[in-house]
C-alpha atoms as a PDB file:
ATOM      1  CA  UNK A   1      -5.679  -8.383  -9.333  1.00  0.00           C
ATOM      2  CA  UNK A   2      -3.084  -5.996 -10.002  1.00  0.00           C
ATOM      3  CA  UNK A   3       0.083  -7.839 -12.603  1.00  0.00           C
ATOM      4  CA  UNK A   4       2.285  -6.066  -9.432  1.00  0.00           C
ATOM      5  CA  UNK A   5       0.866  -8.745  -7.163  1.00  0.00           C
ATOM      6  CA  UNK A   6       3.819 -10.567  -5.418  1.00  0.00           C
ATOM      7  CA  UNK A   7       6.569  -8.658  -7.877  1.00  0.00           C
ATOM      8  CA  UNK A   8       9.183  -7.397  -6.288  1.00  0.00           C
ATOM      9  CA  UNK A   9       9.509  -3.369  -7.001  1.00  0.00           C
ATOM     10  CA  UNK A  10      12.489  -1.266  -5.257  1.00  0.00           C
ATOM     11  CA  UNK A  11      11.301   2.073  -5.253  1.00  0.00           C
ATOM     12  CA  UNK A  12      14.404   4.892  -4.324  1.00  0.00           C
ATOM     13  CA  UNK A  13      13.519   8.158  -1.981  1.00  0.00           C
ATOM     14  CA  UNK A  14      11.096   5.908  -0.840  1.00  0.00           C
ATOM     15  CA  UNK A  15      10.610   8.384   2.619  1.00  0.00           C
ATOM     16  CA  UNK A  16      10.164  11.770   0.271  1.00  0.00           C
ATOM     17  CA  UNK A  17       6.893  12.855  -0.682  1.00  0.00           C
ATOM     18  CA  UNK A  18       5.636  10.916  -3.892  1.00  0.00           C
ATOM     19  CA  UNK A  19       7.625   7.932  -2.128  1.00  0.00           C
ATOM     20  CA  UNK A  20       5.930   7.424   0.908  1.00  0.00           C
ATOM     21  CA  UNK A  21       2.599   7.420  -1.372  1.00  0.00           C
ATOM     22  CA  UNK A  22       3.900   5.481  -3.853  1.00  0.00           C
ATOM     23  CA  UNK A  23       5.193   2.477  -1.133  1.00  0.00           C
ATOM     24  CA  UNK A  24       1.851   2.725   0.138  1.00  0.00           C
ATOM     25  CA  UNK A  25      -0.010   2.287  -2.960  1.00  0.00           C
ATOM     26  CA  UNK A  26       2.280  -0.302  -4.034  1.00  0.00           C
ATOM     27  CA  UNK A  27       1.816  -2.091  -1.126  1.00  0.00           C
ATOM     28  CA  UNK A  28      -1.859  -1.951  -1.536  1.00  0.00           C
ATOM     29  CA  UNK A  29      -1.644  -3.744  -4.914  1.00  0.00           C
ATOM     30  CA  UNK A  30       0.135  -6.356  -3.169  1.00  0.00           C
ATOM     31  CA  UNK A  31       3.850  -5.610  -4.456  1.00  0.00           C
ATOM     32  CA  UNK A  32       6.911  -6.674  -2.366  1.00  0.00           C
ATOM     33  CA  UNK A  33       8.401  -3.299  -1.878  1.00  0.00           C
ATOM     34  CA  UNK A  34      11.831  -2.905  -1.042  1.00  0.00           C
ATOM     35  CA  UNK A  35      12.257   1.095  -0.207  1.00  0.00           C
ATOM     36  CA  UNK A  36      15.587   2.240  -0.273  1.00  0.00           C
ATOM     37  CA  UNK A  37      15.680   5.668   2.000  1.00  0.00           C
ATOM     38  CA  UNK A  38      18.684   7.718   3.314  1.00  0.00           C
ATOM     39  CA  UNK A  39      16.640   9.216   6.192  1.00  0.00           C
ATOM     40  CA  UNK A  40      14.217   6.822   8.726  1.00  0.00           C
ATOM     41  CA  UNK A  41      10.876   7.707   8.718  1.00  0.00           C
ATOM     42  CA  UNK A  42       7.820   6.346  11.373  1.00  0.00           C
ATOM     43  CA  UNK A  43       5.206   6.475   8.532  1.00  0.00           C
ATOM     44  CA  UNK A  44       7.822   3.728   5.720  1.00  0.00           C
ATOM     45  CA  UNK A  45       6.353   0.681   5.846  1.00  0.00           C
ATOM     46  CA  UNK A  46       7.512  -2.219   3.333  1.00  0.00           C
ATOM     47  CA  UNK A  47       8.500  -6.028   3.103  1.00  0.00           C
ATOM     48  CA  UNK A  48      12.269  -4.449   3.228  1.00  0.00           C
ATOM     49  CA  UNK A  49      12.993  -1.231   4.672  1.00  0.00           C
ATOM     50  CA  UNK A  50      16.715  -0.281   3.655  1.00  0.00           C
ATOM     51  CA  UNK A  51      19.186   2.862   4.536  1.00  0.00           C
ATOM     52  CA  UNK A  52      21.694   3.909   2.024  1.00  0.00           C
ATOM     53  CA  UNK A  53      22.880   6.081  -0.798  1.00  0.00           C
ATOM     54  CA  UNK A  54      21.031   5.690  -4.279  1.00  0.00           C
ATOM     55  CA  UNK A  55      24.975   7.165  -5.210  1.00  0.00           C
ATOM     56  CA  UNK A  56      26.744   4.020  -3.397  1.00  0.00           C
ATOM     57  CA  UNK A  57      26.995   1.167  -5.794  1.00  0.00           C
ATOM     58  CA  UNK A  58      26.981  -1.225  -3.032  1.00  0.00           C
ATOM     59  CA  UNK A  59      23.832   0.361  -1.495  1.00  0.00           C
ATOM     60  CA  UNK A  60      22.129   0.080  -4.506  1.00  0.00           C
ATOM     61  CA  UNK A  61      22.998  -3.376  -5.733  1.00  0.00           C
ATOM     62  CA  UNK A  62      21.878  -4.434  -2.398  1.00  0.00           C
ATOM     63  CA  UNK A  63      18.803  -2.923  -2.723  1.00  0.00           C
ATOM     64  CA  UNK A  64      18.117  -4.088  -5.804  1.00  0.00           C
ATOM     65  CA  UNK A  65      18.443  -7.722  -5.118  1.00  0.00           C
ATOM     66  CA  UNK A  66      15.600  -9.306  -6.443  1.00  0.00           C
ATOM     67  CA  UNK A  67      14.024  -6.876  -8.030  1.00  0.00           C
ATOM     68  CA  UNK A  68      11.625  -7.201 -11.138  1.00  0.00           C
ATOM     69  CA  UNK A  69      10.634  -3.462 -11.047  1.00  0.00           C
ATOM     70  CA  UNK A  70      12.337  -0.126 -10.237  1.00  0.00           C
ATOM     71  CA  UNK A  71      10.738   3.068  -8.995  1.00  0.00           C
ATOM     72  CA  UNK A  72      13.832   5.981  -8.751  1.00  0.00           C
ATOM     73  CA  UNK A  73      12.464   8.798  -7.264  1.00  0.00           C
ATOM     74  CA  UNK A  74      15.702   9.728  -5.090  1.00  0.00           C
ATOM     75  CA  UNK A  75      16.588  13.283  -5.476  1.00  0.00           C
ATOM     76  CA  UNK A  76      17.155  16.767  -4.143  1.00  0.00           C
ATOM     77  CA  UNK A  77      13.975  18.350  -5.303  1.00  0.00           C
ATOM     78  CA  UNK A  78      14.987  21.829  -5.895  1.00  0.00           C
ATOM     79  CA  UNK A  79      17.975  24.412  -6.628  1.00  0.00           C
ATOM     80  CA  UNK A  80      18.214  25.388  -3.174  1.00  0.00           C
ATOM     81  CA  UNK A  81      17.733  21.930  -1.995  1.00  0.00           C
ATOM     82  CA  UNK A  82      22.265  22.147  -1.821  1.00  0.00           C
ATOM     83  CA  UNK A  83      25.083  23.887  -3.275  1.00  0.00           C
ATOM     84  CA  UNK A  84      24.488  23.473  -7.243  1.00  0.00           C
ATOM     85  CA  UNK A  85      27.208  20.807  -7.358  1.00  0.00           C
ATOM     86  CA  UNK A  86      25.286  18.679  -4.643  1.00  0.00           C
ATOM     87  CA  UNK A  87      21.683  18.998  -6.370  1.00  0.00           C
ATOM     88  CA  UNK A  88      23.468  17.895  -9.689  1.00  0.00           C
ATOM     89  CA  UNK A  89      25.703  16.130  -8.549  1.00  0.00           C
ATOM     90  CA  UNK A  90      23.682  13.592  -6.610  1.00  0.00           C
ATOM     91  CA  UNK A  91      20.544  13.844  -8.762  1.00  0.00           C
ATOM     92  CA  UNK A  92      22.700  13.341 -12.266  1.00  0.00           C
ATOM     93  CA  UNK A  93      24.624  10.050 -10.451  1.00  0.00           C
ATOM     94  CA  UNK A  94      22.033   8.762  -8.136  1.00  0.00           C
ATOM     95  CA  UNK A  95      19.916   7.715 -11.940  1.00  0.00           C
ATOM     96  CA  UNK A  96      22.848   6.717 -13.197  1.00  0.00           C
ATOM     97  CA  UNK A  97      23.605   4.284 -10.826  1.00  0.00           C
ATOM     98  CA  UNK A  98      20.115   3.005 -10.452  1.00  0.00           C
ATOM     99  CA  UNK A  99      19.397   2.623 -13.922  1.00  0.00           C
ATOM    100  CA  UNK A 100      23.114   1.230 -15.206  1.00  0.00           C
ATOM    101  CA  UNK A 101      22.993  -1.385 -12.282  1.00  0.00           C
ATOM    102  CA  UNK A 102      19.186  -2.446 -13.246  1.00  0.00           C
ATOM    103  CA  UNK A 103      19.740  -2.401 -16.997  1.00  0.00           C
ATOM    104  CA  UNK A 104      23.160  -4.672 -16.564  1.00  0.00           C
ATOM    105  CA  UNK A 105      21.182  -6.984 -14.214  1.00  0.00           C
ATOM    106  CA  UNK A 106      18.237  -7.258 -16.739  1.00  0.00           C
ATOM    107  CA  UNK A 107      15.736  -5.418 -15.190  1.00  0.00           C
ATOM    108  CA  UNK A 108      12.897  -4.793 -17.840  1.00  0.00           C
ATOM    109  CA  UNK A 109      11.219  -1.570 -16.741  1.00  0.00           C
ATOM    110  CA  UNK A 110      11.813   1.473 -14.380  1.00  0.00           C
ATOM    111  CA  UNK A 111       9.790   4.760 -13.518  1.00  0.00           C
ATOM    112  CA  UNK A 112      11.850   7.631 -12.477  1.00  0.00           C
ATOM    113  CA  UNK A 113      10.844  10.611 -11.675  1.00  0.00           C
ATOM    114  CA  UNK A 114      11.997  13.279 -13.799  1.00  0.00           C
ATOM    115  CA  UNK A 115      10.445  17.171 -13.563  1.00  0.00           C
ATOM    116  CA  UNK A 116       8.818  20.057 -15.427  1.00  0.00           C
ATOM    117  CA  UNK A 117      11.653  21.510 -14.740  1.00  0.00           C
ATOM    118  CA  UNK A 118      13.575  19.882 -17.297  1.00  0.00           C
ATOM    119  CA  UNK A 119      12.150  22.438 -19.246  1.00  0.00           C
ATOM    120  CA  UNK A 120      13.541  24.716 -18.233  1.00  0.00           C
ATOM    121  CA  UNK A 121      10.933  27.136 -17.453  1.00  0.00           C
ATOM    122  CA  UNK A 122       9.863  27.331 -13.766  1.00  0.00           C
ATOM    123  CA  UNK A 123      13.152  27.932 -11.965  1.00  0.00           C
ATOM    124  CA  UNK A 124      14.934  30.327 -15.310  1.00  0.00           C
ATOM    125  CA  UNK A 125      16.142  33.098 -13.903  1.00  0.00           C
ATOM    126  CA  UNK A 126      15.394  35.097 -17.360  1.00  0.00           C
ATOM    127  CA  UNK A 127      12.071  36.808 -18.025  1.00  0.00           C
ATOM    128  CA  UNK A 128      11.520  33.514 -20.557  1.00  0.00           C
ATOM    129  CA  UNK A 129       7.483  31.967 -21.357  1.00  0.00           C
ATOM    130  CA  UNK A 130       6.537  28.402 -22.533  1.00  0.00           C
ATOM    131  CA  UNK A 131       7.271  28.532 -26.778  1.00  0.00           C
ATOM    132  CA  UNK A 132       3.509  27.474 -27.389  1.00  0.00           C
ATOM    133  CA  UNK A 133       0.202  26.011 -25.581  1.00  0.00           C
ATOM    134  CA  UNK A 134      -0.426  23.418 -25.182  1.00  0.00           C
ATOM    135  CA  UNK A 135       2.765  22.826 -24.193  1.00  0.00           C
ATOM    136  CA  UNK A 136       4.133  19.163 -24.744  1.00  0.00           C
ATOM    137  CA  UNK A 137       6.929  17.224 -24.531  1.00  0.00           C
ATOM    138  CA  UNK A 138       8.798  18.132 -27.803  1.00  0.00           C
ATOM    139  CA  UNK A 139       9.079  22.223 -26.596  1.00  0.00           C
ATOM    140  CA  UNK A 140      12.432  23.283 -27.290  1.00  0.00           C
ATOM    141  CA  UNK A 141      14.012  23.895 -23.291  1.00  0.00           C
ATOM    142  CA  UNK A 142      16.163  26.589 -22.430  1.00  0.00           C
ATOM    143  CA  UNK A 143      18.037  25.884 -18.874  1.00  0.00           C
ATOM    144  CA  UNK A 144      19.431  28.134 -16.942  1.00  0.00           C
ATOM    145  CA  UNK A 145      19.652  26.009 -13.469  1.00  0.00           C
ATOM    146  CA  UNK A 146      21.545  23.178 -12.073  1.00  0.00           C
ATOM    147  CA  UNK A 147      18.358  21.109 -10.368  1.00  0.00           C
ATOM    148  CA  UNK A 148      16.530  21.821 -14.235  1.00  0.00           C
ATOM    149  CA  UNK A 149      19.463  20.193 -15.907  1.00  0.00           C
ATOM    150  CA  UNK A 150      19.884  17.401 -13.695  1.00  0.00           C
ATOM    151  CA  UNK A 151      16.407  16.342 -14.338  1.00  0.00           C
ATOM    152  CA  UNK A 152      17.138  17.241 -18.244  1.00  0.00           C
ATOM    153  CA  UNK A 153      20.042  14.828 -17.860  1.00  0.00           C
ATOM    154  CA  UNK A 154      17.968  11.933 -16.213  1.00  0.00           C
ATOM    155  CA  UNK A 155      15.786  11.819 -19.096  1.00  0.00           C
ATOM    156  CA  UNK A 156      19.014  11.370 -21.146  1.00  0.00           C
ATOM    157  CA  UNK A 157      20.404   8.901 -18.600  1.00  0.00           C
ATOM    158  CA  UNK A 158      16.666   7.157 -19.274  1.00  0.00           C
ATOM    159  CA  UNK A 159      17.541   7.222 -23.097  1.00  0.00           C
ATOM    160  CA  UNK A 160      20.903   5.258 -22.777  1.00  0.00           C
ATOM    161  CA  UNK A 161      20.265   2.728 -20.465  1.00  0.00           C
ATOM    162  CA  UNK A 162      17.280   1.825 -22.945  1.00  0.00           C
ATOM    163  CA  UNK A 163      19.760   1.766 -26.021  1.00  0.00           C
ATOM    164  CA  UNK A 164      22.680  -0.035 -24.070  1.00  0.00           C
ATOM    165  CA  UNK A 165      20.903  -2.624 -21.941  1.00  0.00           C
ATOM    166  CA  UNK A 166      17.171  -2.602 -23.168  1.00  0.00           C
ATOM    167  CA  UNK A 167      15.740  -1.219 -19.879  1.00  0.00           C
ATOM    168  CA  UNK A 168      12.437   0.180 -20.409  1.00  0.00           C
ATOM    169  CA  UNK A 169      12.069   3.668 -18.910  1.00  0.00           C
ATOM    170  CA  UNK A 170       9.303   5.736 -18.152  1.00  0.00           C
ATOM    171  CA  UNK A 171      10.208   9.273 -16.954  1.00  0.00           C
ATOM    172  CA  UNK A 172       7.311  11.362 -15.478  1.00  0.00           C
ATOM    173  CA  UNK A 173       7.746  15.619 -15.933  1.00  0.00           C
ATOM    174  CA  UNK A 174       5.907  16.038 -12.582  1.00  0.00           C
ATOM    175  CA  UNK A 175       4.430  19.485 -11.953  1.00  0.00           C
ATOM    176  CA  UNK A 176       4.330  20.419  -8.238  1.00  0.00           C
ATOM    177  CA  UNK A 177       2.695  17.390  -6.300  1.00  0.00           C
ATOM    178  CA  UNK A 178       1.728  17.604  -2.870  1.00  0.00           C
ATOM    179  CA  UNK A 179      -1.185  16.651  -0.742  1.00  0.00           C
ATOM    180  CA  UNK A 180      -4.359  17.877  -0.964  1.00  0.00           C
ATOM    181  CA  UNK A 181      -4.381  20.351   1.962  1.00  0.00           C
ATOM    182  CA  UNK A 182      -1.530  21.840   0.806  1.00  0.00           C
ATOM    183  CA  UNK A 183      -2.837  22.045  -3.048  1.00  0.00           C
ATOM    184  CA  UNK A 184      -5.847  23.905  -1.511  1.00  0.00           C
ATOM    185  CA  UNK A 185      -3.674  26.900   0.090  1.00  0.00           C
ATOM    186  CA  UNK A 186      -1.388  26.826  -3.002  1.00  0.00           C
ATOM    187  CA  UNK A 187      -4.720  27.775  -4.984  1.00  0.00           C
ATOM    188  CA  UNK A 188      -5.662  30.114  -2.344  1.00  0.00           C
ATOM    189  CA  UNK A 189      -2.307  31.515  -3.430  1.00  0.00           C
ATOM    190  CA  UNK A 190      -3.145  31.470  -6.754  1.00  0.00           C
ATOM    191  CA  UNK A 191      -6.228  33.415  -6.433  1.00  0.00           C
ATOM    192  CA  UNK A 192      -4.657  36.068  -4.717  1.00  0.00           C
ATOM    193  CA  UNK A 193      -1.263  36.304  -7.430  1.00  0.00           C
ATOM    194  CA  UNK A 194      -2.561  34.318 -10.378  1.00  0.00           C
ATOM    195  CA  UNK A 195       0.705  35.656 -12.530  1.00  0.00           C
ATOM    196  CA  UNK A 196       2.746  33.295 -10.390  1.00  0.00           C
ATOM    197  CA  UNK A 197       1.745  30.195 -11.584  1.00  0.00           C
ATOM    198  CA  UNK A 198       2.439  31.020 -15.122  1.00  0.00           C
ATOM    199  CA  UNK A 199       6.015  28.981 -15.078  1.00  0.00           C
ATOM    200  CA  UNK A 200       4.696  25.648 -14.664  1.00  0.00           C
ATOM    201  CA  UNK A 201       1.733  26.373 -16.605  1.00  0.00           C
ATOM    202  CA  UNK A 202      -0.891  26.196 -13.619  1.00  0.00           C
ATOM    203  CA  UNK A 203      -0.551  22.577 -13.223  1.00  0.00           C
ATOM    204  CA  UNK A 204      -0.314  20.585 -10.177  1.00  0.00           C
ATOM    205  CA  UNK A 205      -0.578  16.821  -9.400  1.00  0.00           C
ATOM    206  CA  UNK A 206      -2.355  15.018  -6.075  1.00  0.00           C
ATOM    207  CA  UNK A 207       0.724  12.744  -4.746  1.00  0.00           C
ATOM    208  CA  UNK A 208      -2.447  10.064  -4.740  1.00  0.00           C
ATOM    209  CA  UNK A 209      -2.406  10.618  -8.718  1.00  0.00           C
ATOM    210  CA  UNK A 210       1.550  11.026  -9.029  1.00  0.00           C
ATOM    211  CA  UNK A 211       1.176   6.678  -7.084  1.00  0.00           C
ATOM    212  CA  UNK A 212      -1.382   5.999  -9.304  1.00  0.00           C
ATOM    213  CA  UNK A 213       1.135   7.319 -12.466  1.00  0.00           C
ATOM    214  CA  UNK A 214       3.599   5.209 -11.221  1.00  0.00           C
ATOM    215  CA  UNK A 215       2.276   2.103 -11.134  1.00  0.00           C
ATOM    216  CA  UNK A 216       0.548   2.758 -14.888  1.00  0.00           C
ATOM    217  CA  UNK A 217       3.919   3.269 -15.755  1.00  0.00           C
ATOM    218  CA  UNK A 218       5.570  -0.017 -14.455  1.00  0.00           C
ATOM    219  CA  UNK A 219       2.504  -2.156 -15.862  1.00  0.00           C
ATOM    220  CA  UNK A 220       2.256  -0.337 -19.569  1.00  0.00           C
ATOM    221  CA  UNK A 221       2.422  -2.020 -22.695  1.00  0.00           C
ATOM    222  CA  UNK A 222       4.997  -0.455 -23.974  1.00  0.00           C
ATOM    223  CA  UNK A 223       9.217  -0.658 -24.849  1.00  0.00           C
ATOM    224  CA  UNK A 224      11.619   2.212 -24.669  1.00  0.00           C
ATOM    225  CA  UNK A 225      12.682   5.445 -23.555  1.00  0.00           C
ATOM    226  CA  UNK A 226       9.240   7.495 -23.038  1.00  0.00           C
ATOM    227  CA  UNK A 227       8.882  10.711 -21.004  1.00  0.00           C
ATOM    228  CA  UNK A 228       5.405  11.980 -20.430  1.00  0.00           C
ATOM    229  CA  UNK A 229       4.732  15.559 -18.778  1.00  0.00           C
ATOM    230  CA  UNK A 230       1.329  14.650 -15.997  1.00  0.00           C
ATOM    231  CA  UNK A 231      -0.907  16.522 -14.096  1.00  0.00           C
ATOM    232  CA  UNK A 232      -3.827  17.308 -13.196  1.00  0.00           C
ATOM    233  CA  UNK A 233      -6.357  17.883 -16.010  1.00  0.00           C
ATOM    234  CA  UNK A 234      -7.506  21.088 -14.710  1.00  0.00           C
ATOM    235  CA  UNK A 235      -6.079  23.996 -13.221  1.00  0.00           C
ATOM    236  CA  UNK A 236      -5.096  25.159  -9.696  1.00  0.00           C
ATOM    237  CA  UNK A 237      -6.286  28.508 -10.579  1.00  0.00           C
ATOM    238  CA  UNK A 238      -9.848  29.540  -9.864  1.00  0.00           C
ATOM    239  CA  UNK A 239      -9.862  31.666 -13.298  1.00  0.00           C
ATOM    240  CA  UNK A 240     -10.914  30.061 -16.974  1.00  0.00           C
ATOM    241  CA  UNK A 241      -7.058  29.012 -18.761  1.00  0.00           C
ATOM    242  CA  UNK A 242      -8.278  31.445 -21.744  1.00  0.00           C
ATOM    243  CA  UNK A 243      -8.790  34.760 -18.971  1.00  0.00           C
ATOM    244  CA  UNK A 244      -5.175  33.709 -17.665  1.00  0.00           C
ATOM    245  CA  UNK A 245      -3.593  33.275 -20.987  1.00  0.00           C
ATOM    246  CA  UNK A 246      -4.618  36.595 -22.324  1.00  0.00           C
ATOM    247  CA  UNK A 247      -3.657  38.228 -19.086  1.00  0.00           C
ATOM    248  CA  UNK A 248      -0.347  36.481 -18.474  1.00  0.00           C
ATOM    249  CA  UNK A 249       1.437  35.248 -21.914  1.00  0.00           C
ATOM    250  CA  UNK A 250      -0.936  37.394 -24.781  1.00  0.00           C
ATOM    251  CA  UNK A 251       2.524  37.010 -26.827  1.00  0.00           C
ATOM    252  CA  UNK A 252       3.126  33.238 -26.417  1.00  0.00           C
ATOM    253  CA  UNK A 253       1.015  30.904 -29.568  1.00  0.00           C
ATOM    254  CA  UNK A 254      -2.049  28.489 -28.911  1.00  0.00           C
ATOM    255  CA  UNK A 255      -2.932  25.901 -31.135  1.00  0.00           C
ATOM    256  CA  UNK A 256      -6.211  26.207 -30.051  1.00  0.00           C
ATOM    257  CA  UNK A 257      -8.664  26.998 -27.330  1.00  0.00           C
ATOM    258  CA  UNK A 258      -8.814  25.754 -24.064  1.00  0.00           C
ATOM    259  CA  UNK A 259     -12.267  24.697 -22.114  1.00  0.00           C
ATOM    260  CA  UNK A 260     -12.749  26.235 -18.496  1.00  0.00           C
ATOM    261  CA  UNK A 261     -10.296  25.682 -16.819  1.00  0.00           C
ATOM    262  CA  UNK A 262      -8.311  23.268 -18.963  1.00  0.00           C
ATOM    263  CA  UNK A 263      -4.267  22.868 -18.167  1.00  0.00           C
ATOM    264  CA  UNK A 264      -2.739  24.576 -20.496  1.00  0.00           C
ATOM    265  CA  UNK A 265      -0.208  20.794 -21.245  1.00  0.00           C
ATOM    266  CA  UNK A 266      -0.747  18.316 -23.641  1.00  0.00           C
ATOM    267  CA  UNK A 267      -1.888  15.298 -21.943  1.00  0.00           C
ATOM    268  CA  UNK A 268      -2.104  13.724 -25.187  1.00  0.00           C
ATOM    269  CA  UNK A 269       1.081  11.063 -24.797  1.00  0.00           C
ATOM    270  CA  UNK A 270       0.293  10.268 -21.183  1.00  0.00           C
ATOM    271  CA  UNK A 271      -3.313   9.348 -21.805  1.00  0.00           C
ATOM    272  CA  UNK A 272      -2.707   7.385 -24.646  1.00  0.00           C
ATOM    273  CA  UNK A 273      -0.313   5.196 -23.835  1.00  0.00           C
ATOM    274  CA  UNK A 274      -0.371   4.447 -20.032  1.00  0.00           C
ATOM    275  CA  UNK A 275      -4.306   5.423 -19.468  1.00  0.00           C
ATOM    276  CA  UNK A 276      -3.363   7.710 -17.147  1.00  0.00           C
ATOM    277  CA  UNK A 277      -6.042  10.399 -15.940  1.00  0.00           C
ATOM    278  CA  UNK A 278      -5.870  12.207 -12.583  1.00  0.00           C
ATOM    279  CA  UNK A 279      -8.419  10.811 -10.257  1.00  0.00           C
ATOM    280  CA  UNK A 280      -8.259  13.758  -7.006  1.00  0.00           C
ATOM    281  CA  UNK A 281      -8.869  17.314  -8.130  1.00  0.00           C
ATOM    282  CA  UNK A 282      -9.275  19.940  -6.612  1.00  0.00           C
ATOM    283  CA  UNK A 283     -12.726  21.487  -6.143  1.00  0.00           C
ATOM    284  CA  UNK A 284     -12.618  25.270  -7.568  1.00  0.00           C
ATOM    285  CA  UNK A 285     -15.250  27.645  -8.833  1.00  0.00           C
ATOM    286  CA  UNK A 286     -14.249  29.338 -11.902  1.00  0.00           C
ATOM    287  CA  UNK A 287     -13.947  33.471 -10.769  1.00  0.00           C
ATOM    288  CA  UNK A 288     -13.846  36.523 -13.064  1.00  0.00           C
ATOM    289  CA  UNK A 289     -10.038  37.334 -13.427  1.00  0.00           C
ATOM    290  CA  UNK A 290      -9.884  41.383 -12.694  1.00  0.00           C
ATOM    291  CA  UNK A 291      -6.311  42.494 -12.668  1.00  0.00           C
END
């Protein structure tokens, strides 16, 4: 029996993509789930069901009433999701709120969903590659987008609710996550312009896994501030990580070798302290890369 069994967990954005997942897995472990949402949607289904603004203080201390878990995955997910002061904006004060009202109610842990793109990488407009490979969490970043630093700033935001109120908080750098039909014509993608998934390193996540990293995440061992990048262990290219490497960033340093189609990320921090390994992967041969 899960240790989420009867606990009470509000999970934010609860109708987005990783959100609807997550309710449902959470729901399956036998959770109370109170899913905060600014949109309705027919496919939300939880012990509480709420509409409001994760930027509203009232909206949020309602939602979090009785709460012994939080899940903040409320955001707009990319630059063009708004005007740059609406993406920041609402992603930078939509955390805030979440995590300053759980830390001063005594809340012990949160997940939030934080990005590979508080790297700075993916969305730079500048011709810029990863510093090293594996890349990992302590790569320098170099951001050059308002949705990148919002997500930058949520890890800091994760950071001082820990030191001011003792909040545990895990932040997850997800990759892209989607469902699998949709991973499957991304790869297709792939295969055809393999140069363009350089920026986030290849990686992808199911949003099966991205549930599953969730609830590790809420049920770890563990105290602090902690952000983990996750993802898939291989790939969503159909060419061996070396053949892409060489083709695509022959300037950029490796610390060693990479097997088959390896993701080019340190999974290191992620397996090691929550257990976490992806469980859905996509099925791909492994294809000569001819350029």
């Amino acid at each position: 029996m899960s240790e989420l069994n009867g606990r009470r967990v509000l999970v934010t954005g609860a109708a987005g993509r990783i959100g609807l997942v997550t309710v449902e897995h959470l729901n399956d472990l036998g959770a109370k789930v109170t899913a905060l949402s600014n949109v309705e949607h027919p496919d939300l289904k939880a012990d509480r069901v709420l509409i409001g603004d994760t930027r509203s203080e009232t909206d949020v201390a309602r939602a979090l009433e009785g709460a012994e878990y939080v899940v903040h995955l409320a955001a707009l997910p990319h630059p063009s999701a708004g005007t740059p002061y609406d993406v920041y904006s609402i992603n930078v004060v939509s955390t805030f709120n979440v995590l300053a009202q759980a830390g001063a109610l005594g809340i012990d842990r949160a997940v939030i969903a934080s990005s590979i793109n508080a790297t700075g990488v993916p969305f730079n407009p500048h011709e810029i590659r990863q510093p090293y490979f594996p890349w990992d969490e302590k790569a320098p970043t170099d951001v050059a987008d308002w949705y990148s630093l919002s997500k930058q700033n949520d890890e800091n935001t994760a950071r001082m609710a820990w030191r001011r109120w003792g909040i545990d908080v895990v932040s997850f750098r997800f990759p892209h996550v989607n469902s699998p039909d949709v991973l499957e014509r991304m790869a297709e993608n792939v295969r055809v312009k393999p140069a363009g998934g350089l920026r986030e390193a290849w990686s992808y996540l199911d949003t099966r896994d991205s549930a599953y990293a969730v609830e590790l995440g809420l049920t770890a061992s563990l105290s602090g501030a902690h952000t983990f990048f996750v993802a898939a262990d291989n790939t969503i290219a159909p060419y061996a990580t070396e053949d892409l490497l060489d083709a695509f960033a022959p300037d950029v340093p490796r610390s060693r070798r990479f097997v088959g189609r390896e993701v080019p990320i340190d999974l290191t921090a992620i397996r090691t302290v929550l257990g976490f390994r992806a469980k859905h992967e996509l099925d791909l041969p492994t294809l000569p890369l001819e350029l």
